[in-house]
Protein backbone atom coordinates (compact mmCIF):
# COMPACT_ATOMS: atom_id res chain seq x y z
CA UNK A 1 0.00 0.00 0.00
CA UNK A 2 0.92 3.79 -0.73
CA UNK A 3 3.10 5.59 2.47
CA UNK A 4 1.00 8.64 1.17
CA UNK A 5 -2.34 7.05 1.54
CA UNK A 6 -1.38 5.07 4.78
CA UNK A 7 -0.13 8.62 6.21
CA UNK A 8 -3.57 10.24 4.84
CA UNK A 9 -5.41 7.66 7.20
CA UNK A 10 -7.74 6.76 3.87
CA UNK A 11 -9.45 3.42 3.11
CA UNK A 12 -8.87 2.60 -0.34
CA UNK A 13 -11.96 1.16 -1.62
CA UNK A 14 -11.23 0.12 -5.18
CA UNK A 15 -8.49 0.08 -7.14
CA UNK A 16 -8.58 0.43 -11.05
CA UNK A 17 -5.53 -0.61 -13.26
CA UNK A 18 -4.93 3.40 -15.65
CA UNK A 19 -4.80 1.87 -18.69
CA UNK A 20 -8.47 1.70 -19.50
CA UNK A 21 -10.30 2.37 -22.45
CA UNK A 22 -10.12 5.89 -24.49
CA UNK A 23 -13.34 7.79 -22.59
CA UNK A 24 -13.90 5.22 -19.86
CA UNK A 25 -13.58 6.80 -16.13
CA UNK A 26 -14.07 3.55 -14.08
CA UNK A 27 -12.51 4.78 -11.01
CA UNK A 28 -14.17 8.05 -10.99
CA UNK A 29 -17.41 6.59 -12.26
CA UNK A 30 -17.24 4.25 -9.16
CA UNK A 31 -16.56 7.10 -6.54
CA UNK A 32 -19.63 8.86 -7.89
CA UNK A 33 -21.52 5.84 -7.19
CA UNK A 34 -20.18 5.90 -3.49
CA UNK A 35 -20.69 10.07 -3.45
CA UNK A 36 -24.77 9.35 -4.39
CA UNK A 37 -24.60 6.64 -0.92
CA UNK A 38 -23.64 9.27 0.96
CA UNK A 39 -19.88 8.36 1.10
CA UNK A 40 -16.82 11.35 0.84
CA UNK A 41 -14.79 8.96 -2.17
CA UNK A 42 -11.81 10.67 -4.14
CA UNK A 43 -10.23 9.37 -6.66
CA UNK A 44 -6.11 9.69 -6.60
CA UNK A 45 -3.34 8.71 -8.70
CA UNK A 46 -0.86 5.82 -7.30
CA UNK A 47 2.25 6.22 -9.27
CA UNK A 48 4.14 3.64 -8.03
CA UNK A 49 1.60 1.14 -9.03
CA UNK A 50 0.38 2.77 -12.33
CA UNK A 51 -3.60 2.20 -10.83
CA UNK A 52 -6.33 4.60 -9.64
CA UNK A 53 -7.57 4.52 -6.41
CA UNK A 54 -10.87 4.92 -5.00
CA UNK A 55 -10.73 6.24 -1.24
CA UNK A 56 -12.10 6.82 1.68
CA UNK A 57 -10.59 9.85 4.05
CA UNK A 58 -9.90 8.98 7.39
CA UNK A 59 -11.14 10.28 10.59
CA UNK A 60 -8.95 13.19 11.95
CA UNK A 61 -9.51 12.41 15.67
């Protein structure tokens, strides 16, 4: 897993390989679908795995 997202305190829900189709969003498409259940889901960028993923912000307690 990402230092970045481990030191965000985010769940990653989903992750989605960036190589899909020309005019296909899957990851953000996804994160929409969480944002309509009520859910705070952002999509970011994990270089070091070439992927998209979906997450979840942690608490800041």
């Amino acid at each position: 897993m990402s230092e970045v997202i481990a030191d965000m305190g985010a769940k990653v829900l989903e992750r989605f390989p960036a190589g899909a189709p020309r005019g296909s969003w899957p990851a953000e498409e996804y994160a929409a679908q969480r944002r309509a259940q009520g859910e705070p889901a952002t999509v970011v960028m994990d270089l070091k795995s070439d992927a998209f993923l979906v997450v979840l912000q942690g608490d800041d307690d």
